[in-house]
C-alpha atoms as a PDB file:
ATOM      1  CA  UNK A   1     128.015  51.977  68.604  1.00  0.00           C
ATOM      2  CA  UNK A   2     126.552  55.297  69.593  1.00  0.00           C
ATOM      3  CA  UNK A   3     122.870  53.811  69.949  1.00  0.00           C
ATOM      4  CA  UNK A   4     124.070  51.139  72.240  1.00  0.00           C
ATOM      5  CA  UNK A   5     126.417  52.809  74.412  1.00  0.00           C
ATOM      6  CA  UNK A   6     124.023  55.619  75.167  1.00  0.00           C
ATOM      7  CA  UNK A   7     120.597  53.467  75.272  1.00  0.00           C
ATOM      8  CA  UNK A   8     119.050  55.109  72.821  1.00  0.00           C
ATOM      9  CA  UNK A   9     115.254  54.182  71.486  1.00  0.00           C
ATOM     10  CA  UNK A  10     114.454  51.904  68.581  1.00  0.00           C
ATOM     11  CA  UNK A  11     113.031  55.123  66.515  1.00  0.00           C
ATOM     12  CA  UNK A  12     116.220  56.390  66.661  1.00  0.00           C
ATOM     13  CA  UNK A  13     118.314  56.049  63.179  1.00  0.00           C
ATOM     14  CA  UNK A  14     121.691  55.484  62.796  1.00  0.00           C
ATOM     15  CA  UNK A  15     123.703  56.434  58.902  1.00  0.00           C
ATOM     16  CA  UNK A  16     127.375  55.323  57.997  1.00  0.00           C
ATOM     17  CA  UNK A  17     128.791  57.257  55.686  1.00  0.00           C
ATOM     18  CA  UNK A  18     132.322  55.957  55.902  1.00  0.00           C
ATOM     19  CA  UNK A  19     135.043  56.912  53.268  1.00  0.00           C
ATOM     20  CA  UNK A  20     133.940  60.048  52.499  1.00  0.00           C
ATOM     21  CA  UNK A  21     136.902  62.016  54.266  1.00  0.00           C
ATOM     22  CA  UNK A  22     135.854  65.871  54.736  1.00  0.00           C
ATOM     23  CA  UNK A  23     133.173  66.161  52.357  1.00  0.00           C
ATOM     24  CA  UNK A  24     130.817  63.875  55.030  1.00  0.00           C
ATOM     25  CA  UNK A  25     130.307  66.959  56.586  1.00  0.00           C
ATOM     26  CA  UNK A  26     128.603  68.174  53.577  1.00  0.00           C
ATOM     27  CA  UNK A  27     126.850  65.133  52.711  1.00  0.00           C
ATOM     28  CA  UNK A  28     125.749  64.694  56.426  1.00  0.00           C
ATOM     29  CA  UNK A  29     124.377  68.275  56.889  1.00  0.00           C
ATOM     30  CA  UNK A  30     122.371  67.730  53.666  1.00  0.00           C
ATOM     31  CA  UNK A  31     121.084  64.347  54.573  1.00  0.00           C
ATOM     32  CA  UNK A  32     119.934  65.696  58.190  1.00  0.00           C
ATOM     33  CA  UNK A  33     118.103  68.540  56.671  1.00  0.00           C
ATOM     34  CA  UNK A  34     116.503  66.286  54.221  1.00  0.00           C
ATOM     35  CA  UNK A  35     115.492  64.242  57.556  1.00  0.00           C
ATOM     36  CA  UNK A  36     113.897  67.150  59.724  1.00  0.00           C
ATOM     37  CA  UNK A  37     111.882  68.238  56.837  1.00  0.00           C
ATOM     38  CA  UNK A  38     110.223  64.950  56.702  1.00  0.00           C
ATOM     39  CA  UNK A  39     109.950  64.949  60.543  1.00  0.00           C
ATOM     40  CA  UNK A  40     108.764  68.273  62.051  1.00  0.00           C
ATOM     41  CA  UNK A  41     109.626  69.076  65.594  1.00  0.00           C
ATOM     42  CA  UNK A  42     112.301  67.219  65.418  1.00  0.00           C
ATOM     43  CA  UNK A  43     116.244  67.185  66.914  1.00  0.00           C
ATOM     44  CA  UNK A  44     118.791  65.453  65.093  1.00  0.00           C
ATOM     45  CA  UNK A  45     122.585  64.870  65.890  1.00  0.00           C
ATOM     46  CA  UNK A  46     125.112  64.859  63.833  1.00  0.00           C
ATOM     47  CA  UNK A  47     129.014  62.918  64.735  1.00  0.00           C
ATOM     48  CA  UNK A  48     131.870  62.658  62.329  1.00  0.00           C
ATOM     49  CA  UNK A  49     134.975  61.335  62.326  1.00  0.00           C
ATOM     50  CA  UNK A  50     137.831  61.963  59.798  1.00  0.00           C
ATOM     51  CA  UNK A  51     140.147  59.025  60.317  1.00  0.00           C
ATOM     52  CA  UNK A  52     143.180  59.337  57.581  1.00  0.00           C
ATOM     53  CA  UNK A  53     144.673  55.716  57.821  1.00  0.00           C
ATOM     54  CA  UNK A  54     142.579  54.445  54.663  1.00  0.00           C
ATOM     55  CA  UNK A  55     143.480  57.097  52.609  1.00  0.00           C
ATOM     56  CA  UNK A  56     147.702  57.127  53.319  1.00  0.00           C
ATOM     57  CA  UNK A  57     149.517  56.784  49.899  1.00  0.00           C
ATOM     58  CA  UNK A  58     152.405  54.170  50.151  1.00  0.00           C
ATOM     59  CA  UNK A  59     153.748  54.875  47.076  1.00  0.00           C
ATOM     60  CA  UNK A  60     156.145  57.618  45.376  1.00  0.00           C
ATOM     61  CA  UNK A  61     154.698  60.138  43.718  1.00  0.00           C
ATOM     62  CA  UNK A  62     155.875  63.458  45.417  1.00  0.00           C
ATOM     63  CA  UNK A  63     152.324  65.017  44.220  1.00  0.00           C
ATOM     64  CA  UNK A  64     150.534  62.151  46.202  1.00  0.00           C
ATOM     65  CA  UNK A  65     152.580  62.355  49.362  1.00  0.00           C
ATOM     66  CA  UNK A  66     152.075  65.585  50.358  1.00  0.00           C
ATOM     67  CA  UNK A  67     148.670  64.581  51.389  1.00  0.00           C
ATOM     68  CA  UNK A  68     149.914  62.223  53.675  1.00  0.00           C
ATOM     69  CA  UNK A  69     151.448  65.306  56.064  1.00  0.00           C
ATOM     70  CA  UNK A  70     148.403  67.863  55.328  1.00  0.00           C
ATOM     71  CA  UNK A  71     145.212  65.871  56.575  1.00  0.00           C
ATOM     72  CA  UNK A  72     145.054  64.569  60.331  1.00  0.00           C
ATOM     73  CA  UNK A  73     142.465  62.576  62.482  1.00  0.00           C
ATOM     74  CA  UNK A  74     139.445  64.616  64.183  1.00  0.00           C
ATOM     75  CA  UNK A  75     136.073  64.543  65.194  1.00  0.00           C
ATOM     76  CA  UNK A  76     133.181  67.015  65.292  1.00  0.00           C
ATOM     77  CA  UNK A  77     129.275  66.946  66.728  1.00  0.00           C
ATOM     78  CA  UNK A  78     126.620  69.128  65.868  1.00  0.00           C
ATOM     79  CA  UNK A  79     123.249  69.301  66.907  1.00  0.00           C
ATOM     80  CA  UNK A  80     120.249  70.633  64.376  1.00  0.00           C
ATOM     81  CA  UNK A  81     116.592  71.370  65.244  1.00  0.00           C
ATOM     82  CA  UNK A  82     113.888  72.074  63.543  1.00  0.00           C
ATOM     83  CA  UNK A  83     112.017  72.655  66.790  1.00  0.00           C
ATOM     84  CA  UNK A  84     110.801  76.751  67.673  1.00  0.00           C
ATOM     85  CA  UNK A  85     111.555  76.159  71.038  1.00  0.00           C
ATOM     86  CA  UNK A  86     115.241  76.028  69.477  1.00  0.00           C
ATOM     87  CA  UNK A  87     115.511  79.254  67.855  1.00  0.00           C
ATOM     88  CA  UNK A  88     114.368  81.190  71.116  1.00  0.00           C
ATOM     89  CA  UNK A  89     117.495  82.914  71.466  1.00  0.00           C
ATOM     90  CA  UNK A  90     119.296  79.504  71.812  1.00  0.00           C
ATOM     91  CA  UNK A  91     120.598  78.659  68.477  1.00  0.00           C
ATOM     92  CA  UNK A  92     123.583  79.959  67.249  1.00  0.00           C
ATOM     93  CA  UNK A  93     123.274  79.306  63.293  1.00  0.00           C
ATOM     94  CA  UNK A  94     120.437  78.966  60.963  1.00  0.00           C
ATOM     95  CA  UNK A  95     121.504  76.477  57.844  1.00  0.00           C
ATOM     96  CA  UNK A  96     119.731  78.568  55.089  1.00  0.00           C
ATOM     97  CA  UNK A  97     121.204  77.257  51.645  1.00  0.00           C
ATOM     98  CA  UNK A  98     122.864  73.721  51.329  1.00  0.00           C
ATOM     99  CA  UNK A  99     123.468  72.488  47.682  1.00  0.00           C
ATOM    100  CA  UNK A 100     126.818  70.010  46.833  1.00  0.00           C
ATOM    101  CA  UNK A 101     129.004  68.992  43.881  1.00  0.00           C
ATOM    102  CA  UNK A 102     131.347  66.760  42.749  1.00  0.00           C
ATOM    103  CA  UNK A 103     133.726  66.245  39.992  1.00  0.00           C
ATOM    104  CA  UNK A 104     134.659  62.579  40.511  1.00  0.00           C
ATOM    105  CA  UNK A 105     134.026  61.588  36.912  1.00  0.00           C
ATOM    106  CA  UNK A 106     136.410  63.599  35.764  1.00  0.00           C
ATOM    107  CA  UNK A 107     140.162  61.925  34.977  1.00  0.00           C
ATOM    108  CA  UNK A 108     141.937  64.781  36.257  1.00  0.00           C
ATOM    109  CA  UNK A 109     140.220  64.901  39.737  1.00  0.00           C
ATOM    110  CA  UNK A 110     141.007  61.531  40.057  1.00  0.00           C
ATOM    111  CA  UNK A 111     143.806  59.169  39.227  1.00  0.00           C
ATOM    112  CA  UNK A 112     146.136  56.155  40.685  1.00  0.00           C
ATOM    113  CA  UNK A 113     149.745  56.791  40.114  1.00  0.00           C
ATOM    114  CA  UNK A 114     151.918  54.960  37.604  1.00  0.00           C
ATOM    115  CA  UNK A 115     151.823  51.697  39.716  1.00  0.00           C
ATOM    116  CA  UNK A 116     148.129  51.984  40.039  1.00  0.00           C
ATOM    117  CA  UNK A 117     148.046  53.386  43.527  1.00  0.00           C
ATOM    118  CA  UNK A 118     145.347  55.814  44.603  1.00  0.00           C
ATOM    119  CA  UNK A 119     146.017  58.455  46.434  1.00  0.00           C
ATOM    120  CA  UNK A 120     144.938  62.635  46.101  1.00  0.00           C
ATOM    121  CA  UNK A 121     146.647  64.516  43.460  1.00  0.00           C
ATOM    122  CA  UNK A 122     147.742  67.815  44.336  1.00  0.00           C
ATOM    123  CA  UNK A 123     149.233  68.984  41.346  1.00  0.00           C
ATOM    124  CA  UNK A 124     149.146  71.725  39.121  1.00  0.00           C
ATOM    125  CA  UNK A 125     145.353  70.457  37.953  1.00  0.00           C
ATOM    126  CA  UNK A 126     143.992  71.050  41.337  1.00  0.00           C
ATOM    127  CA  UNK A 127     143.255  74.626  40.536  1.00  0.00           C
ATOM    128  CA  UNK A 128     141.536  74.056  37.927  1.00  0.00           C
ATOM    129  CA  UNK A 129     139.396  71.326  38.997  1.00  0.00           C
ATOM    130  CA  UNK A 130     138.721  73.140  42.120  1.00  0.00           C
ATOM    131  CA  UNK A 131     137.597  76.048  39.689  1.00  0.00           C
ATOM    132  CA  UNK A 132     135.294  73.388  38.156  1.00  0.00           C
ATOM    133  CA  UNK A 133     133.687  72.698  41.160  1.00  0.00           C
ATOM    134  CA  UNK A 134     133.308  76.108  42.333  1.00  0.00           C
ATOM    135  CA  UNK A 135     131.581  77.420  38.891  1.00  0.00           C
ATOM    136  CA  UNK A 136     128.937  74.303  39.542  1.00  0.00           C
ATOM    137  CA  UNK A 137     128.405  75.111  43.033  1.00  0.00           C
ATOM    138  CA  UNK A 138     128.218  78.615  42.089  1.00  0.00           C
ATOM    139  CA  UNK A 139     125.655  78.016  39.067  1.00  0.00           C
ATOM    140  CA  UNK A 140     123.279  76.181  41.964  1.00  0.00           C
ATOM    141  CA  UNK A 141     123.491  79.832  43.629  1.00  0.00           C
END
């Protein structure tokens, strides 16, 4: 949509990476540094969307719901450069570590309810399996 409402060149590539909710951020920054090392002098924009209607839980499970009021609908662009020109006192941040994790294997990260209705659990376990994450991340440090 972006390519064609802006005219943009053939050369120019386009990624979905739909239904990730907030950890596309992650996955995006990752993938565009992976990009602009394989493409020096290079610019590279970034757009995200976090749209929460595919993720609402209809069901009942109080632990499930509260998710429902906690994450809202936004949008965020970023452009990254691995061009010199760039870093002459015109860039703000410089990305110097990016490493990610994920626990989704695990049972206790995730779950459907007793009907068999996904949704994100955030119960008592969620301190713990954030822990888990955390000690993997931090182990990558």
């Amino acid at each position: 949509m972006m390519i064609n409402r802006f005219k943009l060149r053939a050369d120019v590539q386009s990624y979905s990476l739909g239904g990730m909710g907030c950890s596309n951020g992650v996955v995006a920054v990752n993938l565009v540094k992976d990009l602009l090392q394989a493409r020096p002098n290079s610019n590279a924009v970034f757009l995200t969307t976090e749209v929460t209607t595919p993720a609402f839980y209809p069901g009942h499970d109080k632990h499930r719901l509260v998710t429902n009021t906690l994450f809202r609908m936004g949008a965020a662009a970023m452009l990254m450069s691995n061009k010199a020109a760039a870093w002459a006192g015109r860039a703000k941040y410089q990305l110097v570590f990016n490493h990610r994790v994920h626990i989704g294997a695990s049972d206790e990260a995730f779950s459907p309810d007793d009907q068999g209705i996904n949704g994100v659990y955030l119960g008592k376990n969620v301190v713990t399996e954030a822990s888990r994450a955390l000690t993997k991340a931090m182990w990558a440090v």
